[in-house]
C-alpha atoms as a PDB file:
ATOM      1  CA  UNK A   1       0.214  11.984 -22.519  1.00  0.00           C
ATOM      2  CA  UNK A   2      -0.680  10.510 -18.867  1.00  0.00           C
ATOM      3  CA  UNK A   3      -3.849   9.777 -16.961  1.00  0.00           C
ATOM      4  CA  UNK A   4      -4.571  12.798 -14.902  1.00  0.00           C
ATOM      5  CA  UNK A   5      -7.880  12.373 -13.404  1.00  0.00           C
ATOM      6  CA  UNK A   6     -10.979  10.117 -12.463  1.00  0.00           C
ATOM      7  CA  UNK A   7     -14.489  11.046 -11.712  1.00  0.00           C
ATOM      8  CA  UNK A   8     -16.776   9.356  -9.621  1.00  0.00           C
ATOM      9  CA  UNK A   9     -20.018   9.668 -10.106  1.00  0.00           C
ATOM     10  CA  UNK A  10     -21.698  10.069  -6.253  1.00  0.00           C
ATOM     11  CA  UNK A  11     -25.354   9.481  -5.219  1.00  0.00           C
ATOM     12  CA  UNK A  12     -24.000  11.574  -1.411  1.00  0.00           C
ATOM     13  CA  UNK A  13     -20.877  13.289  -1.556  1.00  0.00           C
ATOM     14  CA  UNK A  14     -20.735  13.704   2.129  1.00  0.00           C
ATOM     15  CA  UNK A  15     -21.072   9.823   2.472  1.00  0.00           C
ATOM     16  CA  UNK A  16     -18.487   8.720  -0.220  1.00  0.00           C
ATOM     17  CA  UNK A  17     -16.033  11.176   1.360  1.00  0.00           C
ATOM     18  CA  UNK A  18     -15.955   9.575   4.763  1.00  0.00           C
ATOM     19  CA  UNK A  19     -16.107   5.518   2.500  1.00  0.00           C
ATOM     20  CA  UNK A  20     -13.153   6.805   0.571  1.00  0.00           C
ATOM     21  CA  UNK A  21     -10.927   8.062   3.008  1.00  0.00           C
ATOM     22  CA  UNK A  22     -11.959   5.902   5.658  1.00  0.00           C
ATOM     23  CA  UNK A  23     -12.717   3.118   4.142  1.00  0.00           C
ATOM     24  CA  UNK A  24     -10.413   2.696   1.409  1.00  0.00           C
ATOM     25  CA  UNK A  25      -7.990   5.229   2.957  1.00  0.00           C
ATOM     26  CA  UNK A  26      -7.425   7.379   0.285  1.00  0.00           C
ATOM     27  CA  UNK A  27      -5.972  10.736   1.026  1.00  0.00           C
ATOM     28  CA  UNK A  28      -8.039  13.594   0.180  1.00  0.00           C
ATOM     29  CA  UNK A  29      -6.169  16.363  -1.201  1.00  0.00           C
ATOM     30  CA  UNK A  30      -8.906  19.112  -2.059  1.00  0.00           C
ATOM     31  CA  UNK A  31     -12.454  19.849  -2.121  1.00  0.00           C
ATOM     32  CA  UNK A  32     -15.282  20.019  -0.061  1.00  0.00           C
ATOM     33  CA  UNK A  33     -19.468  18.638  -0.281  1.00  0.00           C
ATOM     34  CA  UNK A  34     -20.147  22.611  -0.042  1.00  0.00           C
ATOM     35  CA  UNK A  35     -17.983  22.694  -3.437  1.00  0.00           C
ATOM     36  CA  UNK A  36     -19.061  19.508  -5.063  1.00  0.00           C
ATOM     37  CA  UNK A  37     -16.351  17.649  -6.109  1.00  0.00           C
ATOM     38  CA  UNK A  38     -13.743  15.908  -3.654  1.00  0.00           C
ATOM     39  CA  UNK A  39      -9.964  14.994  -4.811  1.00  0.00           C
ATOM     40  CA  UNK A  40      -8.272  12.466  -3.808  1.00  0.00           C
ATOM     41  CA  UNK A  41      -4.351  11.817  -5.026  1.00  0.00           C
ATOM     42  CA  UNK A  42      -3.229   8.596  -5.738  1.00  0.00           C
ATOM     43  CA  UNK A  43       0.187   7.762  -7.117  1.00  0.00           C
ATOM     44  CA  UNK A  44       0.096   9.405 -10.645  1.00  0.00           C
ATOM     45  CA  UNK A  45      -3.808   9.887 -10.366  1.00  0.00           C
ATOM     46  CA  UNK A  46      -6.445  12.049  -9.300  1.00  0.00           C
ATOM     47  CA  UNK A  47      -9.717  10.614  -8.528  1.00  0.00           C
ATOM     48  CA  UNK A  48     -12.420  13.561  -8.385  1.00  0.00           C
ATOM     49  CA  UNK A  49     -15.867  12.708  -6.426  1.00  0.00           C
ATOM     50  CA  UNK A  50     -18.950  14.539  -7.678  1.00  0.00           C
ATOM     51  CA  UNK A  51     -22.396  14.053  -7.198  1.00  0.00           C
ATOM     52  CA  UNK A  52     -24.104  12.265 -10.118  1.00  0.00           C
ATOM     53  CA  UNK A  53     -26.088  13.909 -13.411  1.00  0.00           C
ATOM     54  CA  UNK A  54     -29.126  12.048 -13.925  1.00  0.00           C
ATOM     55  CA  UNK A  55     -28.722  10.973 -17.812  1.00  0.00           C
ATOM     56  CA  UNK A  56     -24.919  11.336 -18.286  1.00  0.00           C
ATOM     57  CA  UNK A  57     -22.897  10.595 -15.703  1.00  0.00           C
ATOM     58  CA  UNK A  58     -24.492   8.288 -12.769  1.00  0.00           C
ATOM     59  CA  UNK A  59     -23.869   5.918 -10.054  1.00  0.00           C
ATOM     60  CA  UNK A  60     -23.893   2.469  -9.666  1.00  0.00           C
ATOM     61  CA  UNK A  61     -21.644   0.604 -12.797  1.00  0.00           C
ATOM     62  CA  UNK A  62     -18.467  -0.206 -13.351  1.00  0.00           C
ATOM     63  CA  UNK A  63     -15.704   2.563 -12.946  1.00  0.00           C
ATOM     64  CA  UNK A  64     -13.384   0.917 -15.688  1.00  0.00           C
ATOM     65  CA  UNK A  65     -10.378   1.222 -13.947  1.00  0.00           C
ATOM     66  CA  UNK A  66      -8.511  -0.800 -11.943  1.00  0.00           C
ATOM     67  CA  UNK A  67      -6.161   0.461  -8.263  1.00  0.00           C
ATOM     68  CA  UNK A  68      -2.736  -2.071  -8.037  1.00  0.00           C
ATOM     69  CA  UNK A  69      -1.715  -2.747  -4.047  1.00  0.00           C
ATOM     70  CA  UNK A  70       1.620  -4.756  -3.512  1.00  0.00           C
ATOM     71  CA  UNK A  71      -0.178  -7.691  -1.612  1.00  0.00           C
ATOM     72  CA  UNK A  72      -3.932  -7.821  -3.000  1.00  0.00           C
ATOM     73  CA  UNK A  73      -4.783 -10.550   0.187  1.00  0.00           C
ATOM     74  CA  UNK A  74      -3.334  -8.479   2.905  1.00  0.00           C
ATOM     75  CA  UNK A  75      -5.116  -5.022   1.613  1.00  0.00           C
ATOM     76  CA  UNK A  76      -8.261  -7.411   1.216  1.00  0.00           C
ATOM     77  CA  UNK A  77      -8.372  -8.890   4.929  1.00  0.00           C
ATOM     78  CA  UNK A  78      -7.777  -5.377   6.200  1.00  0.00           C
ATOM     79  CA  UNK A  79     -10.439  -3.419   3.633  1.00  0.00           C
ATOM     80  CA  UNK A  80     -12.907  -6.165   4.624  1.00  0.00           C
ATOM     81  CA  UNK A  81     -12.220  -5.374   8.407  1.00  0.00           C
ATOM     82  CA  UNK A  82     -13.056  -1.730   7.905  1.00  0.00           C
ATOM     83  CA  UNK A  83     -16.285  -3.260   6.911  1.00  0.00           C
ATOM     84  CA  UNK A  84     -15.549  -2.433   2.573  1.00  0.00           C
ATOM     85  CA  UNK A  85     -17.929  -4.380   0.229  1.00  0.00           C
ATOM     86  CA  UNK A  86     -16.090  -6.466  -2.533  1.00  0.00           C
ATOM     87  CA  UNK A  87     -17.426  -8.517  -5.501  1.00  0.00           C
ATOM     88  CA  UNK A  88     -15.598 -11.412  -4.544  1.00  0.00           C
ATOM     89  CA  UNK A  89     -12.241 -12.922  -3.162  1.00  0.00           C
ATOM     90  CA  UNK A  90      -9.021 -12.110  -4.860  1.00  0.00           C
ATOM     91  CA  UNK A  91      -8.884 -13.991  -8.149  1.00  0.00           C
ATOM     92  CA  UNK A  92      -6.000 -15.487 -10.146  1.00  0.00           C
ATOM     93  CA  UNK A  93      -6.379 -14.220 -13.388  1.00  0.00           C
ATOM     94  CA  UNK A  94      -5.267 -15.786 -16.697  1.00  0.00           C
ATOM     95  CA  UNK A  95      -2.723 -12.256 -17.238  1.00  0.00           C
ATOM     96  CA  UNK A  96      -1.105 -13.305 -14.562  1.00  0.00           C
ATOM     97  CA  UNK A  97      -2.276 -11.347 -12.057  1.00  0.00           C
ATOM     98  CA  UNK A  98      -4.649 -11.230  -9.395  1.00  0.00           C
ATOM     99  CA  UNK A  99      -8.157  -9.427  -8.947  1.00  0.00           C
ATOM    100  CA  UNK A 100     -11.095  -8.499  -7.115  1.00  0.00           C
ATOM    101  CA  UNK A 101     -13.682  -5.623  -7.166  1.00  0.00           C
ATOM    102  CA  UNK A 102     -14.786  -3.069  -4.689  1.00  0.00           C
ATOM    103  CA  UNK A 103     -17.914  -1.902  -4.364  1.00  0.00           C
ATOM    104  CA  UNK A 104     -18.476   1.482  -2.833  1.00  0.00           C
ATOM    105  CA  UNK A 105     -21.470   3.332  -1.139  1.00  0.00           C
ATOM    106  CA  UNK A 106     -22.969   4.829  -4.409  1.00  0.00           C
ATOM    107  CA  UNK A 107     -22.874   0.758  -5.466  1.00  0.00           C
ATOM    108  CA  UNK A 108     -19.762   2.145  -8.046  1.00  0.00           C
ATOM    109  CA  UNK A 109     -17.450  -0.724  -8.756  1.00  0.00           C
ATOM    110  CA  UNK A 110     -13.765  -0.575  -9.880  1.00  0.00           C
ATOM    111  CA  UNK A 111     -11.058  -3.904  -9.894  1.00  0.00           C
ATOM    112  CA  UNK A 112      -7.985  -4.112  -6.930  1.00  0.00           C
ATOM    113  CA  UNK A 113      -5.258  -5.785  -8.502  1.00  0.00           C
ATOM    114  CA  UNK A 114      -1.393  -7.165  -7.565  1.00  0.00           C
ATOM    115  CA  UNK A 115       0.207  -7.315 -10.974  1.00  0.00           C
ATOM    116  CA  UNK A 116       1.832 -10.238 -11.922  1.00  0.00           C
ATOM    117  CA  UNK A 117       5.304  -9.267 -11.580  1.00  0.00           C
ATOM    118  CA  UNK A 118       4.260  -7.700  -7.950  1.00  0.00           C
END
């Protein structure tokens, strides 16, 4: 088995299209608002947006998954710059690694990390 796919729950689909590929610079891959779900590929992942059901599967928690960059404090200075909202500085952790949070336009959060052996 592998992880094939994340959905994000959206309040505006339009809006967390242009945060996620401009902000976070995600490459979308298919999809469109007029559809109502936008994919994005990451490395062995796709991450779906879709607008949010009321009662099942809404906006604004935790995600429970975590994105790993190869230098969390370079991809943090430059994410900031492009005006994305975090939680917090990067973080060492007691695995080992390091860790913040992002915070995206639907006020969804999910953990950036650089992996202890990164």
């Amino acid at each position: 088995m592998k992880l094939s796919a994340i959905r994000i729950p959206c309040l505006d689909l339009g809006e967390a299209e242009a945060y996620y590929a401009d902000l976070i610079g995600w490459s979308k891959m298919f999809g469109s608002v007029e559809a109502g779900h936008i994919g994005f590929g990451l490395d062995q992942v796709v991450v779906i947006l879709e607008p949010e059901e009321a009662g099942e599967f809404e906006a604004g928690r935790y995600l429970g998954f975590s994105v790993e960059v190869p230098d969390i404090h370079q991809y943090y200075a430059a994410a900031l710059a492009r005006g994305v909202q975090f939680t917090g500085e990067p973080e060492k952790q007691p695995w080992g690694g390091i860790m913040t949070h992002i915070t995206d336009c639907s006020g969804n959060s999910f953990s950036v990390i650089e992996g202890k052996d990164a």
